[in-house]
C-alpha atoms as a PDB file:
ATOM      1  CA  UNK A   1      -0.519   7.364 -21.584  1.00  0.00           C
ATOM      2  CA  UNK A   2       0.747   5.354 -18.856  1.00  0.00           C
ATOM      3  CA  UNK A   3      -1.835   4.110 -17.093  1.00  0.00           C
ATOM      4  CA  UNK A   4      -1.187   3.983 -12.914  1.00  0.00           C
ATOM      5  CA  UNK A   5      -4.173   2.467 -10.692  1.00  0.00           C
ATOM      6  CA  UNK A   6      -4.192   1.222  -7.278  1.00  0.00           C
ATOM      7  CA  UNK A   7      -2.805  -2.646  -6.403  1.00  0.00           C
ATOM      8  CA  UNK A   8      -2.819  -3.053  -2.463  1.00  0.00           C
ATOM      9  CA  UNK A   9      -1.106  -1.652   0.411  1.00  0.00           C
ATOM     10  CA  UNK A  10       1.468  -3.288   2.818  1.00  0.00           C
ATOM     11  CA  UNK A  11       0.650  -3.378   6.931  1.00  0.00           C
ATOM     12  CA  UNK A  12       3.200  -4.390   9.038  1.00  0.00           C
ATOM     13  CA  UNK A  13       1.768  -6.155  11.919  1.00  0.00           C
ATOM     14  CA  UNK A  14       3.063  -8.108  15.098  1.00  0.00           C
ATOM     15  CA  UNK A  15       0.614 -11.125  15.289  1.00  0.00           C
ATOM     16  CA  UNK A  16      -1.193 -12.055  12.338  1.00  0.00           C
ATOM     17  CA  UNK A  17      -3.831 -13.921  14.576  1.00  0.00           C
ATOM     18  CA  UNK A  18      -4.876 -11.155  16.229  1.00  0.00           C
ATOM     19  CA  UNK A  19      -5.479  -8.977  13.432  1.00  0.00           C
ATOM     20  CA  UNK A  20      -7.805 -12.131  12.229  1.00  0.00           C
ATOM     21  CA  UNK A  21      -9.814 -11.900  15.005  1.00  0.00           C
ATOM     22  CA  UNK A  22     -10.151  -8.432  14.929  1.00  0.00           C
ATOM     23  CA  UNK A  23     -10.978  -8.434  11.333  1.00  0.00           C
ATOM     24  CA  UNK A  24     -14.003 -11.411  11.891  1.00  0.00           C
ATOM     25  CA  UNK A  25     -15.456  -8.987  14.182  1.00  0.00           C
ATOM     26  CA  UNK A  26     -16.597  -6.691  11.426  1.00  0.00           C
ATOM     27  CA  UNK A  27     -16.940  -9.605   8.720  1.00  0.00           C
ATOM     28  CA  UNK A  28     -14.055  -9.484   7.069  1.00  0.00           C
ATOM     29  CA  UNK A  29     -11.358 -12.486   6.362  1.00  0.00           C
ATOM     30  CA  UNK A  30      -7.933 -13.145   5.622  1.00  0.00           C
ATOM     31  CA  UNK A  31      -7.126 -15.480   3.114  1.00  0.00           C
ATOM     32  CA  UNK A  32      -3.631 -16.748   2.920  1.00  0.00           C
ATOM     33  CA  UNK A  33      -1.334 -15.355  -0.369  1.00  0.00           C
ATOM     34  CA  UNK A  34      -1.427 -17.625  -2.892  1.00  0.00           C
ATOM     35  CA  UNK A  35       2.594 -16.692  -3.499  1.00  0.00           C
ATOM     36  CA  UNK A  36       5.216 -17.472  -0.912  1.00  0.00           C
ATOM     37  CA  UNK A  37       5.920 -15.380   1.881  1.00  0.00           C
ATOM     38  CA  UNK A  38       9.411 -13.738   1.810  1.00  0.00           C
ATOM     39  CA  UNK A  39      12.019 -15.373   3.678  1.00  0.00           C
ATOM     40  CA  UNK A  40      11.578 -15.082   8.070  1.00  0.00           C
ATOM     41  CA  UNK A  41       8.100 -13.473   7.172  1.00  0.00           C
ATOM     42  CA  UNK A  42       4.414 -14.636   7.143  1.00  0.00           C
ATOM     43  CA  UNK A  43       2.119 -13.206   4.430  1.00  0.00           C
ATOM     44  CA  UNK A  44      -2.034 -12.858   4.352  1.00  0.00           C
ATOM     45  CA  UNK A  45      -4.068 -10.793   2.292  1.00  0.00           C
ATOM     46  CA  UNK A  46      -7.573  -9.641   3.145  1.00  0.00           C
ATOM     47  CA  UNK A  47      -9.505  -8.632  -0.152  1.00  0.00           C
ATOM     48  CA  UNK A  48     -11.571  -5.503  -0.958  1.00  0.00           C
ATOM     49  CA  UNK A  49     -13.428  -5.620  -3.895  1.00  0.00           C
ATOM     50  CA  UNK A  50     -10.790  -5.015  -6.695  1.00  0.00           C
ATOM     51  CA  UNK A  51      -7.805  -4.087  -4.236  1.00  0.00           C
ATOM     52  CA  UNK A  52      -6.272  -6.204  -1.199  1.00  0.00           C
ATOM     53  CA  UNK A  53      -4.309  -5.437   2.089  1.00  0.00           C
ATOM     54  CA  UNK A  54      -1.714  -7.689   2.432  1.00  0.00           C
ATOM     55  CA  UNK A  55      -0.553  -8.088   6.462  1.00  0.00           C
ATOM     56  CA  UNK A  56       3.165  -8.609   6.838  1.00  0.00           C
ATOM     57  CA  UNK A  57       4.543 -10.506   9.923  1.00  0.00           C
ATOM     58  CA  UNK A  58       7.772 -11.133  11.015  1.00  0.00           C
ATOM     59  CA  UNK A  59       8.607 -14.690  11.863  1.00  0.00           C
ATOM     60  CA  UNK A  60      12.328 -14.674  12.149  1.00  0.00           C
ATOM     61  CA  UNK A  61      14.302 -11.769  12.129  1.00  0.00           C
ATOM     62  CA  UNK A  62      17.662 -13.201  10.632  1.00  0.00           C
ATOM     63  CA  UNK A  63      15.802 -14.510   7.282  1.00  0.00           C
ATOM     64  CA  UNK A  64      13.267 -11.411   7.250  1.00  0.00           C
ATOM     65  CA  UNK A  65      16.165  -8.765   7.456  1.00  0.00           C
ATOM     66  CA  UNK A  66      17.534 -10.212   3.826  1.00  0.00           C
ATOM     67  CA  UNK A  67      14.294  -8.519   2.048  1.00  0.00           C
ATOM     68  CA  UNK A  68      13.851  -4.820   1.274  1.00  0.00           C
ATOM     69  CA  UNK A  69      10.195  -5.728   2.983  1.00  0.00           C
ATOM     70  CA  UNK A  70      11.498  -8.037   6.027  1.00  0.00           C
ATOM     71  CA  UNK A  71      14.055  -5.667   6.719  1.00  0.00           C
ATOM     72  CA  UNK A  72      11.859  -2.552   6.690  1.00  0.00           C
ATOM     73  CA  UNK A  73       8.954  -4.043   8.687  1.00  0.00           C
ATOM     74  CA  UNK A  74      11.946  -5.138  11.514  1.00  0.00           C
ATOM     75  CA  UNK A  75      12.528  -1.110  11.701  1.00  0.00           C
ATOM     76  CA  UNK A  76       8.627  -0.822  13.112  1.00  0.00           C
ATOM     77  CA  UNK A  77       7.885  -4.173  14.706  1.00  0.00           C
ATOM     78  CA  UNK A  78       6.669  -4.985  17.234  1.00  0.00           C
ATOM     79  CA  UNK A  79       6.527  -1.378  18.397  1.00  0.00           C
ATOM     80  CA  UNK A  80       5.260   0.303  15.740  1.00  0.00           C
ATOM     81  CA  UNK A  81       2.450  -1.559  13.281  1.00  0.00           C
ATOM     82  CA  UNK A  82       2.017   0.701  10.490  1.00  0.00           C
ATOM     83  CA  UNK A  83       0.798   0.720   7.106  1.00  0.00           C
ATOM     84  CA  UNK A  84       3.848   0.487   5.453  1.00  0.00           C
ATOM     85  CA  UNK A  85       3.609   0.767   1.913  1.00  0.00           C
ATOM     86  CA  UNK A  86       1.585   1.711  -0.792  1.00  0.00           C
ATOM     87  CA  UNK A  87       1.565  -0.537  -3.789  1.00  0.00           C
ATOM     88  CA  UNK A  88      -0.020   0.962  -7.065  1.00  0.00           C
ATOM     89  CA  UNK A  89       0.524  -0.991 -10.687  1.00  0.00           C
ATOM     90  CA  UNK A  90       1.384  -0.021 -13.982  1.00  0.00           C
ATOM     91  CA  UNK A  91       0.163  -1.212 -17.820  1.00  0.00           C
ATOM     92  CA  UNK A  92       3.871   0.017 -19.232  1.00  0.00           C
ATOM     93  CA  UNK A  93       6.517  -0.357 -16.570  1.00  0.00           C
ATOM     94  CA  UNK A  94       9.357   0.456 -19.269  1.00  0.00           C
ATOM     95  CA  UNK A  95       7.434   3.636 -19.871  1.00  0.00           C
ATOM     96  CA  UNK A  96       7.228   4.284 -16.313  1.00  0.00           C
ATOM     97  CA  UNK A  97      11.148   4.057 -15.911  1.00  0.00           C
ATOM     98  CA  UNK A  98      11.877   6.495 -18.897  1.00  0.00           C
ATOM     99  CA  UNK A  99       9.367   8.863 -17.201  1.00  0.00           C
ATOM    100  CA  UNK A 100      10.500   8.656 -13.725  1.00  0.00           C
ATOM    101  CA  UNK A 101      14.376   8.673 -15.143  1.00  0.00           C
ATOM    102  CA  UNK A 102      14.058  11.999 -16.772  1.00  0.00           C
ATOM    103  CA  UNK A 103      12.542  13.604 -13.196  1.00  0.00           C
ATOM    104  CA  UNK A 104      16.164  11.829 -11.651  1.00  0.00           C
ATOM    105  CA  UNK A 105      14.934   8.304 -10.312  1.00  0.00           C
ATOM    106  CA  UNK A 106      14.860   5.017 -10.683  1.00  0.00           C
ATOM    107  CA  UNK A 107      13.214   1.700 -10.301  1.00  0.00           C
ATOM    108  CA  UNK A 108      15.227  -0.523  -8.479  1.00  0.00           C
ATOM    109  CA  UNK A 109      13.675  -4.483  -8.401  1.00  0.00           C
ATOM    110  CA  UNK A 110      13.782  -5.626  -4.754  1.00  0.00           C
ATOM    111  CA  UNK A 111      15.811  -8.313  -3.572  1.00  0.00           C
ATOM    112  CA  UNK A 112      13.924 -11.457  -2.750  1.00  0.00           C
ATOM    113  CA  UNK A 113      10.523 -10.833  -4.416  1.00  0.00           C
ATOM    114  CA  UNK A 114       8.740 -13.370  -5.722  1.00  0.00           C
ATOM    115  CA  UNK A 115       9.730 -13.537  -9.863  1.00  0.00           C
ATOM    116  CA  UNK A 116       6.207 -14.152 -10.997  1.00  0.00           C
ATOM    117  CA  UNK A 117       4.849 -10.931  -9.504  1.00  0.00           C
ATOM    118  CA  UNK A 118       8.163  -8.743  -8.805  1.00  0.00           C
ATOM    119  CA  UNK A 119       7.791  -5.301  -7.083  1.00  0.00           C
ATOM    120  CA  UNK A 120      10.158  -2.776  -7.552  1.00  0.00           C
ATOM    121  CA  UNK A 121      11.175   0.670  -5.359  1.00  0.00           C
ATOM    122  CA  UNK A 122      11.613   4.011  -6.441  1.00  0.00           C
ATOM    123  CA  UNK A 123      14.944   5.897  -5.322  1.00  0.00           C
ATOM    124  CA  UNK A 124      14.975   8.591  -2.903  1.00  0.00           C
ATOM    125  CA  UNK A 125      12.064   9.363  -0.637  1.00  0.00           C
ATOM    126  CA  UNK A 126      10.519  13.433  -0.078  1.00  0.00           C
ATOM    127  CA  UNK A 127      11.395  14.312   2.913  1.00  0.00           C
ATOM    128  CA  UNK A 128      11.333  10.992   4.533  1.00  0.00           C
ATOM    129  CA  UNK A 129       8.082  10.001   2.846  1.00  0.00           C
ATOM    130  CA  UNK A 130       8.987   6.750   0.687  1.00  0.00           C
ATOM    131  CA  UNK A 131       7.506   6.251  -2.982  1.00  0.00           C
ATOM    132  CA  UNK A 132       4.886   3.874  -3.502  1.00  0.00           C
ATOM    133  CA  UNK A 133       6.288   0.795  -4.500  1.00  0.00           C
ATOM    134  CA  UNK A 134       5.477  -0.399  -8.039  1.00  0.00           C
ATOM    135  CA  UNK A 135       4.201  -3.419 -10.315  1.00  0.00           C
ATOM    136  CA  UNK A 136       3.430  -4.495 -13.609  1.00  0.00           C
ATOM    137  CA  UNK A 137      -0.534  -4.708 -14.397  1.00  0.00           C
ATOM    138  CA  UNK A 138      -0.259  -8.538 -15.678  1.00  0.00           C
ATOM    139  CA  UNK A 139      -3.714  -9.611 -15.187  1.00  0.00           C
ATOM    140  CA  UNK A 140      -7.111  -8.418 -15.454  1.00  0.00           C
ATOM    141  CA  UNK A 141      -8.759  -8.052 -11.879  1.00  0.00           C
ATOM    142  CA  UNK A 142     -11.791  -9.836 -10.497  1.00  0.00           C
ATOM    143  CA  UNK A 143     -15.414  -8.721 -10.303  1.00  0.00           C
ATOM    144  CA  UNK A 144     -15.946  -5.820  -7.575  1.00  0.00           C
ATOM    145  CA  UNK A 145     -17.062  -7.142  -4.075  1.00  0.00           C
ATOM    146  CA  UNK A 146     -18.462  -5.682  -1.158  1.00  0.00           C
ATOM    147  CA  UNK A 147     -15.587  -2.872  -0.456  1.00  0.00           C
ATOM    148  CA  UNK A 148     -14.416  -0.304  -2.487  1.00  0.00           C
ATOM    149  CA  UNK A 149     -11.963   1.659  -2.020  1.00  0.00           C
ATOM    150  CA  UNK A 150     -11.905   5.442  -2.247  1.00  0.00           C
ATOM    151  CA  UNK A 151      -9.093   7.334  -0.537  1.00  0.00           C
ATOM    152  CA  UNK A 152      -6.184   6.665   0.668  1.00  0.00           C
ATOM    153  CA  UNK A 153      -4.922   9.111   3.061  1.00  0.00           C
ATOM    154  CA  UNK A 154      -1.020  10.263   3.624  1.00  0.00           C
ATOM    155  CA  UNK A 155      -0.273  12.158   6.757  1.00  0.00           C
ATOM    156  CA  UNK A 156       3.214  14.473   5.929  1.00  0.00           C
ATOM    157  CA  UNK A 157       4.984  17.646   7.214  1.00  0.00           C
ATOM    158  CA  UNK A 158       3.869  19.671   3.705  1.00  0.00           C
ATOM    159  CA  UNK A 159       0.707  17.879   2.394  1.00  0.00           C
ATOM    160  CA  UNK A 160       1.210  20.936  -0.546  1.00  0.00           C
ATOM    161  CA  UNK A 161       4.446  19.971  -1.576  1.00  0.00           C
ATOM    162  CA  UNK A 162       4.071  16.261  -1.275  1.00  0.00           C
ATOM    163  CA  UNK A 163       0.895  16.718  -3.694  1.00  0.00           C
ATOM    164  CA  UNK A 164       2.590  18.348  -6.632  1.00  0.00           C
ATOM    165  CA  UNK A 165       5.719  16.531  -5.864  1.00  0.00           C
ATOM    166  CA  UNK A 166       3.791  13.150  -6.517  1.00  0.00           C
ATOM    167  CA  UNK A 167       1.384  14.606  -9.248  1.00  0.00           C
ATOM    168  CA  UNK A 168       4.768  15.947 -11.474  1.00  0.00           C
ATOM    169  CA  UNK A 169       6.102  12.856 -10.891  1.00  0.00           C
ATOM    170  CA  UNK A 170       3.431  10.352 -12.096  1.00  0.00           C
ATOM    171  CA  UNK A 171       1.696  12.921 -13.878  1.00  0.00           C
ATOM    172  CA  UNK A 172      -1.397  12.665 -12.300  1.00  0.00           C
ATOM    173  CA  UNK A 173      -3.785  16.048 -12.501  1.00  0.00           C
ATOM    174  CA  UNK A 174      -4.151  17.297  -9.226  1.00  0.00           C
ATOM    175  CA  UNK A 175      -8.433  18.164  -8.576  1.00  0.00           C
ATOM    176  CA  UNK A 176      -9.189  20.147  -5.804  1.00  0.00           C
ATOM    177  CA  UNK A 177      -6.434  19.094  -3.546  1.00  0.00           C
ATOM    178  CA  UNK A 178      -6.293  15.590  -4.872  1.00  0.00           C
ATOM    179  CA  UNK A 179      -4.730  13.289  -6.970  1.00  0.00           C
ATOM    180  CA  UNK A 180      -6.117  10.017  -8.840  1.00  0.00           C
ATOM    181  CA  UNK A 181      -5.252   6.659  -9.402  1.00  0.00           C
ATOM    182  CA  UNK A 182      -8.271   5.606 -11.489  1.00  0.00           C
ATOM    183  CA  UNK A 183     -10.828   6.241  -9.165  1.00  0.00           C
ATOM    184  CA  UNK A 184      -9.185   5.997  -6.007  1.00  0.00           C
ATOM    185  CA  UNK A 185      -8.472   9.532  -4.439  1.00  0.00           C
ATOM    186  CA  UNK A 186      -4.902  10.179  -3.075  1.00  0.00           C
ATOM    187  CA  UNK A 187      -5.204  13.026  -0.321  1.00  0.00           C
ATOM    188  CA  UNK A 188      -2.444  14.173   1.904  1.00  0.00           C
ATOM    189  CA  UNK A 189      -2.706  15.854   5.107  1.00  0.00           C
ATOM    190  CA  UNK A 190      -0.997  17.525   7.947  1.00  0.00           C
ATOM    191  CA  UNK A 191       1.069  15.213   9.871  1.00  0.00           C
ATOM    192  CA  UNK A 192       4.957  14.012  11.435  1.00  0.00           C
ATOM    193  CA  UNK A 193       4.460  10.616  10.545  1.00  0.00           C
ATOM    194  CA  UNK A 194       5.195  11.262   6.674  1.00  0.00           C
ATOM    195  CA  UNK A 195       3.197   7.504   5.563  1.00  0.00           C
ATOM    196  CA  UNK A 196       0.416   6.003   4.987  1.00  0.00           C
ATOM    197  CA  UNK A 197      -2.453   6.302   7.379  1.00  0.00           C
ATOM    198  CA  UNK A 198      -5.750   5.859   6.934  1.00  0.00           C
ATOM    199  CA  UNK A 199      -7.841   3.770   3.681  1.00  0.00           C
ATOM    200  CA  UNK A 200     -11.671   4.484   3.127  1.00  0.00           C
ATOM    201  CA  UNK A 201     -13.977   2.438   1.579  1.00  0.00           C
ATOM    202  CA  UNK A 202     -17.572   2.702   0.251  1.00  0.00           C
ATOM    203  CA  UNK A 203     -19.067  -0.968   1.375  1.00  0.00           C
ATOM    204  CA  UNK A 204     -22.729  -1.897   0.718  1.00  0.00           C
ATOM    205  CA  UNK A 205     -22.276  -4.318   3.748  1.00  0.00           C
ATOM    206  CA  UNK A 206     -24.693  -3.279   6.450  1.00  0.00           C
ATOM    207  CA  UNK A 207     -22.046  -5.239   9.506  1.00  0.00           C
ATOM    208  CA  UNK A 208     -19.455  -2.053   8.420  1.00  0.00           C
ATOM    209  CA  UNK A 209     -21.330   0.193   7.064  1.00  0.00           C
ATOM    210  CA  UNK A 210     -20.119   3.643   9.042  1.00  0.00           C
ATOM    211  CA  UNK A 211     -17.496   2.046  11.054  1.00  0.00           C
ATOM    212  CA  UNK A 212     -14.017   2.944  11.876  1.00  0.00           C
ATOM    213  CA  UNK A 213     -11.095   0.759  13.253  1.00  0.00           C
ATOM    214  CA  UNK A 214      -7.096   0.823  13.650  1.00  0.00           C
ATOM    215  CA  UNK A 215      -4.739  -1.953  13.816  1.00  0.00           C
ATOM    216  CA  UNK A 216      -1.801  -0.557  15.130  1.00  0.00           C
ATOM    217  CA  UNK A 217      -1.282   2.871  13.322  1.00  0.00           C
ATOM    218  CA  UNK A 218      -3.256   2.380  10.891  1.00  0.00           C
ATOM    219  CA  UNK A 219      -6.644   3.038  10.237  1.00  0.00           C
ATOM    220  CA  UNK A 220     -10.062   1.707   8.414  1.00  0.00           C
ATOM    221  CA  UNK A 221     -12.530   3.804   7.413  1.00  0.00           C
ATOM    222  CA  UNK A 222     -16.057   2.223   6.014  1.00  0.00           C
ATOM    223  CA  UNK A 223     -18.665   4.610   5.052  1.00  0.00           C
END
């Protein structure tokens, strides 16, 4: 079986600074990638436990708008600072192809990633609502920290549709309204926005513990 799990998600945001500081206030950090940022962009990640956000800013538009990521994140910013992607991994990315090829997609590698750790997109979107992006499982992850996280939450016009869509696609089981990547719950729910909008984590930190903040449109839920 092909195994799918969680790798981070993707926030578009105007001013990396700002989300530092807003971050610190709650005790959390951003560490900067360890890769190279695409071209006209600025990368950081912050890490939680065995997954990571990584914050996406645009530093000049030119450069930024000749990667599938630059370009995308120029549609939103600064207006619009929204989780942008999800990012979940695979153990058999050949496998995965085949699979998704005989449901009528594709993966497509993106322009500009970096070749050590290259993502790839799915063709198509439902209904406006984009694929998760994709990469190969190359490495085994590090030791669980503070944060884990637990759902991931998709706001969409037909959260019904968009869960059996998803779960014949990947094929994931679908448990009481919910699907699974390992143990990280995917739920969708009503909503126009049709992408990612809210992550929840379990934290055993006692600074977070039952605390809720947004940066931009997206949100961060700590229970």
């Amino acid at each position: 079986m092909n195994a799918l799990s969680f790798s981070h998600a993707v926030h578009f945001v105007h001013d990396l600074e700002a989300v530092r500081t807003q971050l610190q206030h709650f005790g959390l950090k951003m560490e900067t990638t360890e890769k190279e940022s695409l071209p006209g962009t600025q990368s950081v990640i912050t890490e939680f436990g065995l997954s990571h956000i990584q914050f996406l800013s645009i530093t000049e538009k030119e450069a930024a708008s000749k990667s599938f990521l630059g370009k995308e994140a120029l549609q939103f910013l600064p207006v619009k600072q929204i989780l942008g992607h999800l990012v979940i991994e695979t153990s058999d990315l050949d496998g995965l192809r085949t699979q998704l090829l005989k449901k009528g997609h594709d993966l497509t590698l993106i322009s500009g990633a970096n070749e050590a750790e290259p993502l790839y997109t799915i063709s198509g979107t439902l209904g406006g609502l984009a694929y998760p992006l994709i990469r190969k499982r190359c490495f085994s992850k590090n030791e669980a920290g503070h944060h884990a996280l637990k759902e991931i939450h998709i706001r969409v016009d037909n959260p019904e549709i968009a869960l059996y869509n998803w779960a014949d696609l990947f094929n994931l089981q679908v448990i009481h309204n919910t699907l699974f990547l390992g143990d990280v719950a995917l739920k969708f729910t009503k909503g126009s926005s049709n992408r990612l909008h809210a992550l929840v984590f379990d934290t055993f930190s006692d600074t977070i513990s039952q605390t809720e903040f947004r940066i931009g449109e997206g949100f961060y839920r700590f229970r």
